[in-house]
PDB file of N, CA and C in Angstrom:
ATOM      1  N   UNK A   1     112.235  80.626 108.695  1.00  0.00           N
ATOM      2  CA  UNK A   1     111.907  82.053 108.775  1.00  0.00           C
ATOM      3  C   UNK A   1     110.731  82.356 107.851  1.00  0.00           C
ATOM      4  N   UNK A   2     109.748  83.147 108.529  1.00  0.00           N
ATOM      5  CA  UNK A   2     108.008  83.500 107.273  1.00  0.00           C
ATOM      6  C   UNK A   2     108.858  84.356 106.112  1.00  0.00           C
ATOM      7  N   UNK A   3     108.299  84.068 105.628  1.00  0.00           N
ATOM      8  CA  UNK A   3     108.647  84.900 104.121  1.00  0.00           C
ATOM      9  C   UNK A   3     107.725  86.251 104.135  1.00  0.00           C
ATOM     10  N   UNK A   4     108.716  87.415 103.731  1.00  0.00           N
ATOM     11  CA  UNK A   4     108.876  88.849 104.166  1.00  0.00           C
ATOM     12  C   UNK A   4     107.865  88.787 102.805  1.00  0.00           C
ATOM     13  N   UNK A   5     106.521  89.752 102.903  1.00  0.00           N
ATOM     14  CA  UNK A   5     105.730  90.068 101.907  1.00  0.00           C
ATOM     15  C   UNK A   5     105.951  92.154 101.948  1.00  0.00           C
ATOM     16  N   UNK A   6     105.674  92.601 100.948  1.00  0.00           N
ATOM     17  CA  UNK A   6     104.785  93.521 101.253  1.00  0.00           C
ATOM     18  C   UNK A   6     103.651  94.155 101.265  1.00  0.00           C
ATOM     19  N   UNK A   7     103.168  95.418 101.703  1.00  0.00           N
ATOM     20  CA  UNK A   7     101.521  95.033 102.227  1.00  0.00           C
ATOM     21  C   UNK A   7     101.181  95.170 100.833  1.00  0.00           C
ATOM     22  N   UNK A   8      99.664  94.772 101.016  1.00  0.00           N
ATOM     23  CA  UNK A   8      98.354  94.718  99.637  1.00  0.00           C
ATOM     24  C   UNK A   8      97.367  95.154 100.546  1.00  0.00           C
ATOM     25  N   UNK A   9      96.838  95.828 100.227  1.00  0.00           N
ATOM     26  CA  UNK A   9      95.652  96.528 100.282  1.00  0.00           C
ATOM     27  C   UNK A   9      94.065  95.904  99.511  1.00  0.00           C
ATOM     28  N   UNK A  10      93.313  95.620  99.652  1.00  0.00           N
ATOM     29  CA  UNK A  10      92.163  95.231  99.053  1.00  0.00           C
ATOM     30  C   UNK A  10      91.388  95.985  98.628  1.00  0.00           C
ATOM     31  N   UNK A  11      90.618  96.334  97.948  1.00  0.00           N
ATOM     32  CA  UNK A  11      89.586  97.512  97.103  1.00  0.00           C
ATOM     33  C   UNK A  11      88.554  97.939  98.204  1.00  0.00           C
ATOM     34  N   UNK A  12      88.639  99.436  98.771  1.00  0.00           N
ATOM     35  CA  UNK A  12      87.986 100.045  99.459  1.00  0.00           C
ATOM     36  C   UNK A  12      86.365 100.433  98.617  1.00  0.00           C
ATOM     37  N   UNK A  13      85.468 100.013  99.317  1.00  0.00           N
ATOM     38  CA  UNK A  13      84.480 100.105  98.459  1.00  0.00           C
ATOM     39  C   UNK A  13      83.349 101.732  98.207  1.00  0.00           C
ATOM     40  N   UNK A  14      82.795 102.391  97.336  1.00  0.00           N
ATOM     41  CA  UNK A  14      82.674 103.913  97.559  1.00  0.00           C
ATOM     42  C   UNK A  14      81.424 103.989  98.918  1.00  0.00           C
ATOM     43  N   UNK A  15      81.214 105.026  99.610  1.00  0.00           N
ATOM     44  CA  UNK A  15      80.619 105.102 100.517  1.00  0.00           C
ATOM     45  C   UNK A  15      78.906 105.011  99.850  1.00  0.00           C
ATOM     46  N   UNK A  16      78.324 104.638 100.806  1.00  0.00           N
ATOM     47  CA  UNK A  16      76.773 104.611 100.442  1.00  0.00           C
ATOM     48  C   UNK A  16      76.458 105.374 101.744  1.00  0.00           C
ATOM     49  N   UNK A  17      76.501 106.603 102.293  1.00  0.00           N
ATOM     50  CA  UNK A  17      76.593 106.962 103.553  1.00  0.00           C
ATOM     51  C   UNK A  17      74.927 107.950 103.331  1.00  0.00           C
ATOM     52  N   UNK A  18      74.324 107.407 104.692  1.00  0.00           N
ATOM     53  CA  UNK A  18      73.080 108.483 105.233  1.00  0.00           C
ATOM     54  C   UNK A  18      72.873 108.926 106.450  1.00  0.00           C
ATOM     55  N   UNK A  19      73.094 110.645 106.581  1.00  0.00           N
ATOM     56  CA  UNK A  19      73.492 111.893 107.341  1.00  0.00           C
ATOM     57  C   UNK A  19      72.459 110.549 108.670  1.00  0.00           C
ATOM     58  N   UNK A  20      73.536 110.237 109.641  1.00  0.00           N
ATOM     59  CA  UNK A  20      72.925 109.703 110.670  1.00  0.00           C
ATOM     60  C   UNK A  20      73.012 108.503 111.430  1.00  0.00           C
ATOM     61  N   UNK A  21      73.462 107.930 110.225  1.00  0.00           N
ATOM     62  CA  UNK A  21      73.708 106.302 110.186  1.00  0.00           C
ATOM     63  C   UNK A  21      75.186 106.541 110.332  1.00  0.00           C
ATOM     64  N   UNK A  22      75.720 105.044 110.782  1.00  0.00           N
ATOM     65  CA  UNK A  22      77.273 104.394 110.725  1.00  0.00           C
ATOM     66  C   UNK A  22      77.773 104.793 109.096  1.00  0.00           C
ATOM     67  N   UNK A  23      78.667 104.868 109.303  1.00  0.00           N
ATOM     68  CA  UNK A  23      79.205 104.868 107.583  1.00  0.00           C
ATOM     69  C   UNK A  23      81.032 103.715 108.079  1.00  0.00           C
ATOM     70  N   UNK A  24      80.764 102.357 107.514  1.00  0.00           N
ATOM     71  CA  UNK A  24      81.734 101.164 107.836  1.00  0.00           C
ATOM     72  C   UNK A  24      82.502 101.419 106.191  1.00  0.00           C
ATOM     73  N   UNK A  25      83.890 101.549 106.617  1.00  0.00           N
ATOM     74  CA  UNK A  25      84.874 101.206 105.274  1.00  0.00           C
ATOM     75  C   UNK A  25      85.665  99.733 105.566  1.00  0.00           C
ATOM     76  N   UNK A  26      85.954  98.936 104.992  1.00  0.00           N
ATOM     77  CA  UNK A  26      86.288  97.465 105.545  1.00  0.00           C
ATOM     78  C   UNK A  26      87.414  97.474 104.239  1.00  0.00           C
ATOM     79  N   UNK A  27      88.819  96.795 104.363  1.00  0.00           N
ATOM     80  CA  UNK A  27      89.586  96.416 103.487  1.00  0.00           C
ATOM     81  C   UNK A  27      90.879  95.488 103.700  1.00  0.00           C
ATOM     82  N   UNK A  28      91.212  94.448 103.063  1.00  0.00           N
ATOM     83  CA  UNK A  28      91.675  93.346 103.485  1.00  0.00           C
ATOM     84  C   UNK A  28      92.879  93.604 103.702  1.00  0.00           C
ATOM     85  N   UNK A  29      93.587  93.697 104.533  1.00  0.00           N
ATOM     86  CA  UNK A  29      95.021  94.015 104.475  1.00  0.00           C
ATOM     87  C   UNK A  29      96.251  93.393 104.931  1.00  0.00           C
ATOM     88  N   UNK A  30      97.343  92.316 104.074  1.00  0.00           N
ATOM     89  CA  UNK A  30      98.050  92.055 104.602  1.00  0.00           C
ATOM     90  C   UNK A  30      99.517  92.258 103.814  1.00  0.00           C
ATOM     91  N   UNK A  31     100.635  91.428 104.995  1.00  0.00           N
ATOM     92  CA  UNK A  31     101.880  92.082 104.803  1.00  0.00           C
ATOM     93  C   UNK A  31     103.039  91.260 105.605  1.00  0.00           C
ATOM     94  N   UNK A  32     104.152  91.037 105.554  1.00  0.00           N
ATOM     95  CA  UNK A  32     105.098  90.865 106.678  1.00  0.00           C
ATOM     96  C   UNK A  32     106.237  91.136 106.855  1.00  0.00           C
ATOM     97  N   UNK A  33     106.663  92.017 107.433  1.00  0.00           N
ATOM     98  CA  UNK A  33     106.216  92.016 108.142  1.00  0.00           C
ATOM     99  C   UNK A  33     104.715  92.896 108.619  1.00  0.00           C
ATOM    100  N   UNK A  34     104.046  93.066 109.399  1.00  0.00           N
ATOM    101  CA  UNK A  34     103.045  93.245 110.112  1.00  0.00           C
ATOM    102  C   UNK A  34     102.733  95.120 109.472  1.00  0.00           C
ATOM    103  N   UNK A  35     101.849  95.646 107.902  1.00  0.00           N
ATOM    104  CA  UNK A  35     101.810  96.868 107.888  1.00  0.00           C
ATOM    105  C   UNK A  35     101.954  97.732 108.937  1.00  0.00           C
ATOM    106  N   UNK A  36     102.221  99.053 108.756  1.00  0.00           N
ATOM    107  CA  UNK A  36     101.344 100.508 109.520  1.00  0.00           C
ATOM    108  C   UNK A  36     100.347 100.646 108.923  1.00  0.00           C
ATOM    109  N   UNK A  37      99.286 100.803 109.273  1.00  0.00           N
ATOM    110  CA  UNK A  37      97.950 101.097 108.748  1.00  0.00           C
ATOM    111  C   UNK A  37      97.948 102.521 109.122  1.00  0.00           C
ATOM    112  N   UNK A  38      97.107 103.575 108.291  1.00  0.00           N
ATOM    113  CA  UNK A  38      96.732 104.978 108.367  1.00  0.00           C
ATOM    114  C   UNK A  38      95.795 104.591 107.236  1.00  0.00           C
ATOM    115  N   UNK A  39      94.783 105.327 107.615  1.00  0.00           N
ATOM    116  CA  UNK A  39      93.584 106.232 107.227  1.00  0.00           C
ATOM    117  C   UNK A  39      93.654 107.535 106.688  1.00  0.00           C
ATOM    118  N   UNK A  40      93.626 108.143 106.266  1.00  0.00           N
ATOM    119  CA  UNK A  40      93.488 109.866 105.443  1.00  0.00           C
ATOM    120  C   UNK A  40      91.979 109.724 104.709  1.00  0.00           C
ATOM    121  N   UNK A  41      90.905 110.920 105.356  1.00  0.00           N
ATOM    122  CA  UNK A  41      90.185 111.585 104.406  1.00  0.00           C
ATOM    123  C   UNK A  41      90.813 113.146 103.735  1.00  0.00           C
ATOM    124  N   UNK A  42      90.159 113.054 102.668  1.00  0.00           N
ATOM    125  CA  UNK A  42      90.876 114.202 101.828  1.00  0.00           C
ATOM    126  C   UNK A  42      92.087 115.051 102.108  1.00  0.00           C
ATOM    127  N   UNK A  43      93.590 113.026 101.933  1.00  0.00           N
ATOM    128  CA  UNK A  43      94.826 113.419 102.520  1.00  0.00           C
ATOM    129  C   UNK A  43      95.065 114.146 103.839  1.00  0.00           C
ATOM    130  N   UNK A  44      93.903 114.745 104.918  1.00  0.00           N
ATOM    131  CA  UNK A  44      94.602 114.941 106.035  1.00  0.00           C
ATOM    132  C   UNK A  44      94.221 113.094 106.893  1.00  0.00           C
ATOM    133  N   UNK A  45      95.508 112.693 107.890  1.00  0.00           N
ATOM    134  CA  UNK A  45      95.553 111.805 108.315  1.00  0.00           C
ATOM    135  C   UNK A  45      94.150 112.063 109.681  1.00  0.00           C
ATOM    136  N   UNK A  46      93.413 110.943 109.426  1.00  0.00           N
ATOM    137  CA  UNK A  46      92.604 110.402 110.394  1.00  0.00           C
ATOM    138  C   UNK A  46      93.170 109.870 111.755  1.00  0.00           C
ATOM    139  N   UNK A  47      92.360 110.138 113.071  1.00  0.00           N
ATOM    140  CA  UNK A  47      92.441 109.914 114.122  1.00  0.00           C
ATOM    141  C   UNK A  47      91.679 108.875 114.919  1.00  0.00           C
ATOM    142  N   UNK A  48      91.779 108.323 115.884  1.00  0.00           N
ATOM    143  CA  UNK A  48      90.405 107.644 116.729  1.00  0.00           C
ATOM    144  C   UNK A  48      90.200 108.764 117.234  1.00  0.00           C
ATOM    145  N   UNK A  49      88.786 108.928 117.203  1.00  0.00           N
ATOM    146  CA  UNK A  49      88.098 109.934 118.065  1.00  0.00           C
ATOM    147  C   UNK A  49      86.490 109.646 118.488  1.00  0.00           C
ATOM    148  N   UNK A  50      85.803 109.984 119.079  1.00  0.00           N
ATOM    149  CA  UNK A  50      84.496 109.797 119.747  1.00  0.00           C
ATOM    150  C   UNK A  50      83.649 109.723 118.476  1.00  0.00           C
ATOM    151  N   UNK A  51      83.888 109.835 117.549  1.00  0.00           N
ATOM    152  CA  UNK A  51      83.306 109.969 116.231  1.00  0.00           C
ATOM    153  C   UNK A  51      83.633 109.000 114.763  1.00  0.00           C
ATOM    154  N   UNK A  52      84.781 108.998 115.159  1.00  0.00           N
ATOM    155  CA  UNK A  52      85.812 108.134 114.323  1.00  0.00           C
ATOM    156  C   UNK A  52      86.722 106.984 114.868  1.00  0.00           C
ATOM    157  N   UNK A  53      86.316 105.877 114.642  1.00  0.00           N
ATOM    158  CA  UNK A  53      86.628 104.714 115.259  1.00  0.00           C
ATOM    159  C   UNK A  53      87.794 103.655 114.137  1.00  0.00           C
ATOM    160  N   UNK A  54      89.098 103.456 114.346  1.00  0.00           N
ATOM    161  CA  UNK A  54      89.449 102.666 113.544  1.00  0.00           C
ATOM    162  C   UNK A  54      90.239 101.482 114.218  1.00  0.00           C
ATOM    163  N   UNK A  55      90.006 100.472 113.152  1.00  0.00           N
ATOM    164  CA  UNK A  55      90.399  98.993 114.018  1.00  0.00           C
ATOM    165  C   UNK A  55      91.274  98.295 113.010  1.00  0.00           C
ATOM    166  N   UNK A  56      91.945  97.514 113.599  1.00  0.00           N
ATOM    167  CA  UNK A  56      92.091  96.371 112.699  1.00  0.00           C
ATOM    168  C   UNK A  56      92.731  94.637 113.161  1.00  0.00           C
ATOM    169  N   UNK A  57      92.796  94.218 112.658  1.00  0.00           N
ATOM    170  CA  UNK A  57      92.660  92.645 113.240  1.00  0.00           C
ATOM    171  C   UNK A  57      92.102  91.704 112.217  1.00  0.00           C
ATOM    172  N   UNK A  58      92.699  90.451 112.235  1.00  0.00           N
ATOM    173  CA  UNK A  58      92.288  89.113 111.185  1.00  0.00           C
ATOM    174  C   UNK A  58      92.402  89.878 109.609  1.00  0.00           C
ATOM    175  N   UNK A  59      93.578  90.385 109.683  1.00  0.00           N
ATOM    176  CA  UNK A  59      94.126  91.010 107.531  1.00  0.00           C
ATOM    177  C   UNK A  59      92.984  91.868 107.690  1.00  0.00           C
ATOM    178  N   UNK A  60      92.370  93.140 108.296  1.00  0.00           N
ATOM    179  CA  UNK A  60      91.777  93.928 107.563  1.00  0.00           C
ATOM    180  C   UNK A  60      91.890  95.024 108.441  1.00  0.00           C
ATOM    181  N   UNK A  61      91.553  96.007 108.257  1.00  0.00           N
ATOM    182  CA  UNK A  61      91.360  97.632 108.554  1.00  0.00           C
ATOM    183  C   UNK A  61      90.314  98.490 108.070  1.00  0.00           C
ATOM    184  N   UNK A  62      89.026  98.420 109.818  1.00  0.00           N
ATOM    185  CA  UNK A  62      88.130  98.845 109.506  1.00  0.00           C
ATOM    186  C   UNK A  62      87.798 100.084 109.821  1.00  0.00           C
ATOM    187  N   UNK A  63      87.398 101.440 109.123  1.00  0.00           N
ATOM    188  CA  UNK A  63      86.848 102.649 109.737  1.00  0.00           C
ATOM    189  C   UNK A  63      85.644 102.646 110.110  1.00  0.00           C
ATOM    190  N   UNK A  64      84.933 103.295 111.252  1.00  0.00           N
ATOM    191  CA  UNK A  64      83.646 103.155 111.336  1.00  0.00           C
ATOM    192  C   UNK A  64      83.899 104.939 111.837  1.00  0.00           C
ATOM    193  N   UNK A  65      82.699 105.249 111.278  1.00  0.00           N
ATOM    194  CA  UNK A  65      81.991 106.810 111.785  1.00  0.00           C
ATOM    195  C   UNK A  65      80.714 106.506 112.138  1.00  0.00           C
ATOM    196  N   UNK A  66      80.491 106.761 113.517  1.00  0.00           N
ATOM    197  CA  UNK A  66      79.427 106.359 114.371  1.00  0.00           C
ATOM    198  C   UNK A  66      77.961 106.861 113.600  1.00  0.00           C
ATOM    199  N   UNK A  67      77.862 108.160 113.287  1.00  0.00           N
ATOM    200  CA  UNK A  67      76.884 108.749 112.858  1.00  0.00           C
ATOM    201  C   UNK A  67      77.231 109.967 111.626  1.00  0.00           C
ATOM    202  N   UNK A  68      76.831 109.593 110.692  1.00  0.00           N
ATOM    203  CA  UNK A  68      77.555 110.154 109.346  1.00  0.00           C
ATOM    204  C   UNK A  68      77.186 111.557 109.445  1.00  0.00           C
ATOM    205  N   UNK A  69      77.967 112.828 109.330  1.00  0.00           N
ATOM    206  CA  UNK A  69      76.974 114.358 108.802  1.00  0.00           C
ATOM    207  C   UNK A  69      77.638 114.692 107.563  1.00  0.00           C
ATOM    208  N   UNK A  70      76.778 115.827 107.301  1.00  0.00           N
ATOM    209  CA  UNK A  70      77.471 116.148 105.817  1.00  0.00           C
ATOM    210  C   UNK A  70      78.860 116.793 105.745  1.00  0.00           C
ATOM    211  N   UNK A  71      79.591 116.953 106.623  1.00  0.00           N
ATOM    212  CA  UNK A  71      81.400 117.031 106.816  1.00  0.00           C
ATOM    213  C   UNK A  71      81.833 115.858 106.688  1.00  0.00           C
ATOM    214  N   UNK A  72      81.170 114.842 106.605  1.00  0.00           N
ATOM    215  CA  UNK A  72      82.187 113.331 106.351  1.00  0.00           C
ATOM    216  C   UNK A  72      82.176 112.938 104.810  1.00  0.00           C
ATOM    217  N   UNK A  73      81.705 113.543 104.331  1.00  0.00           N
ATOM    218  CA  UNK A  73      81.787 113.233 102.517  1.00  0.00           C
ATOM    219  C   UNK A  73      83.149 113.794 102.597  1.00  0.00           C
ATOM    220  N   UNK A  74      83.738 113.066 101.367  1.00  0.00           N
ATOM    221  CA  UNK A  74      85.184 113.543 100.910  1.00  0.00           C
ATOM    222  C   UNK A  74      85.684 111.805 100.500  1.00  0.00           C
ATOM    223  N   UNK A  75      87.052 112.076 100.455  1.00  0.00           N
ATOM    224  CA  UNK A  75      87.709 111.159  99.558  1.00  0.00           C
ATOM    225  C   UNK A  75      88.450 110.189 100.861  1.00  0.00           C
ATOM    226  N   UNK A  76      88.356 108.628 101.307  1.00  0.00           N
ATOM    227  CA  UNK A  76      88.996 108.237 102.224  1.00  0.00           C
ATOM    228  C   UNK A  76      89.759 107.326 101.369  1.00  0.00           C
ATOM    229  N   UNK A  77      90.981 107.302 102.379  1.00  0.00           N
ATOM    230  CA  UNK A  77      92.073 106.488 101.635  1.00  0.00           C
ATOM    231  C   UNK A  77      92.983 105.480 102.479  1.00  0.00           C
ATOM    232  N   UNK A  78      92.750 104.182 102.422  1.00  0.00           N
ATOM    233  CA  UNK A  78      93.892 103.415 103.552  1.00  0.00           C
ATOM    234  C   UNK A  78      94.997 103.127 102.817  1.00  0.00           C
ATOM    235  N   UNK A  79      96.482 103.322 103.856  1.00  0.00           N
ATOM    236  CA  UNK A  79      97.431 102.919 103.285  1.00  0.00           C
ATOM    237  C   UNK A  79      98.424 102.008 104.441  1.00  0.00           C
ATOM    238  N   UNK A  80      98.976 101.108 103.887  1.00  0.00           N
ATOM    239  CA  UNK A  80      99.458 100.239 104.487  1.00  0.00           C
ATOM    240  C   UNK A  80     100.916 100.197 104.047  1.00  0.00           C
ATOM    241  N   UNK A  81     102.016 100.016 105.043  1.00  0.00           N
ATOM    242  CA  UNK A  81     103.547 100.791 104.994  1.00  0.00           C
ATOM    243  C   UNK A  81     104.237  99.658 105.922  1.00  0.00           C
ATOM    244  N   UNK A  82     105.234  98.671 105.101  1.00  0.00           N
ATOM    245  CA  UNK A  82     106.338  98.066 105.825  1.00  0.00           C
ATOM    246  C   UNK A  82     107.213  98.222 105.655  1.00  0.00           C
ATOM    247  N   UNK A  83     108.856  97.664 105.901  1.00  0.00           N
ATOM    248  CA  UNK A  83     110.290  97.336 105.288  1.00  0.00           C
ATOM    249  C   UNK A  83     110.262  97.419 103.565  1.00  0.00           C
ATOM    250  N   UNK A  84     109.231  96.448 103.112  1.00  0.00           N
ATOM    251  CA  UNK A  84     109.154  96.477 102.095  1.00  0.00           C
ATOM    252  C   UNK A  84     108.489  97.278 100.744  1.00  0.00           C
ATOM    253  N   UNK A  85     107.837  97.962 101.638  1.00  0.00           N
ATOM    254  CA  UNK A  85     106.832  99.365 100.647  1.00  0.00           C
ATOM    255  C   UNK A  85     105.381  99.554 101.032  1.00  0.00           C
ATOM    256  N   UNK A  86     104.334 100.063  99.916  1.00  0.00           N
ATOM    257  CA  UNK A  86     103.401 100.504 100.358  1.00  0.00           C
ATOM    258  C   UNK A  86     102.167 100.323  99.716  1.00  0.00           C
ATOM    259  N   UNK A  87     101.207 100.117  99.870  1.00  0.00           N
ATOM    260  CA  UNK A  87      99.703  99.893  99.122  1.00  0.00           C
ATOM    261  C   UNK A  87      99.067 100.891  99.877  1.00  0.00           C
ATOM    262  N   UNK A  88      97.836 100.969  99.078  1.00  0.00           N
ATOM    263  CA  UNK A  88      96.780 101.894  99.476  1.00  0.00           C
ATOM    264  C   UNK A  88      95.645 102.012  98.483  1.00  0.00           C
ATOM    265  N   UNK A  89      94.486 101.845  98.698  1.00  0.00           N
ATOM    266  CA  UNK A  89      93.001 101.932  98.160  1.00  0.00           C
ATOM    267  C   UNK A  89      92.364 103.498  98.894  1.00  0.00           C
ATOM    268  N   UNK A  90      91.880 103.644  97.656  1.00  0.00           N
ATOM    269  CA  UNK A  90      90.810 104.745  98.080  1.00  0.00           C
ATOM    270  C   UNK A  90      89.135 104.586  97.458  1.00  0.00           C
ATOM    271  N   UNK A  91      88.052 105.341  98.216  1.00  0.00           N
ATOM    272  CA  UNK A  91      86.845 105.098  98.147  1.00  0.00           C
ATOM    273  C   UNK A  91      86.295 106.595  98.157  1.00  0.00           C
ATOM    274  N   UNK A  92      86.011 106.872  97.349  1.00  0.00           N
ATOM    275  CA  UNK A  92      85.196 108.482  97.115  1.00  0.00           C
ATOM    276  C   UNK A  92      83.919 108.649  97.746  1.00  0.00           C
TER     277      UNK A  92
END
């Protein structure tokens, strides 16, 4: 039987974001069993949307915002949630 971890989170790094460009958050994430991953900017929970893209696959969980405006500044935060508890990094 795999041996039951719980998740870790990896250091979300702070945004370097310009009004226009992609703005990519990348963070290593594993667990087992298998986290919940969520996203929250400034604590309200993040969505996929035409604007806001989130993935994850091979231990990590990536946000991408297609084209940055000045409503996407704020505080993002991933948190990762199994059987066994919870991690989470944030990036200002």
């Amino acid at each position: 039987r795999p041996k039951t971890t719980k998740p870790f989170v990896g250091q979300l790094h702070p945004l370097d974001a310009v009004v226009g460009k992609p703005i990519v958050l990348e963070a290593k994430v594993t667990g087992n069993p298998q986290p919940k991953i969520e996203w929250f900017k400034n604590d309200n929970k993040l969505e996929s949307s035409p604007h806001v893209n989130l993935s994850e696959g091979d231990n990590k969980a990536v946000l991408t915002i297609e084209k940055a405006g000045l409503n996407d500044a704020g505080e993002y935060k991933l948190t990762a949630t199994n059987d066994l508890g919870e991690d989470s990094s944030s990036a200002p």
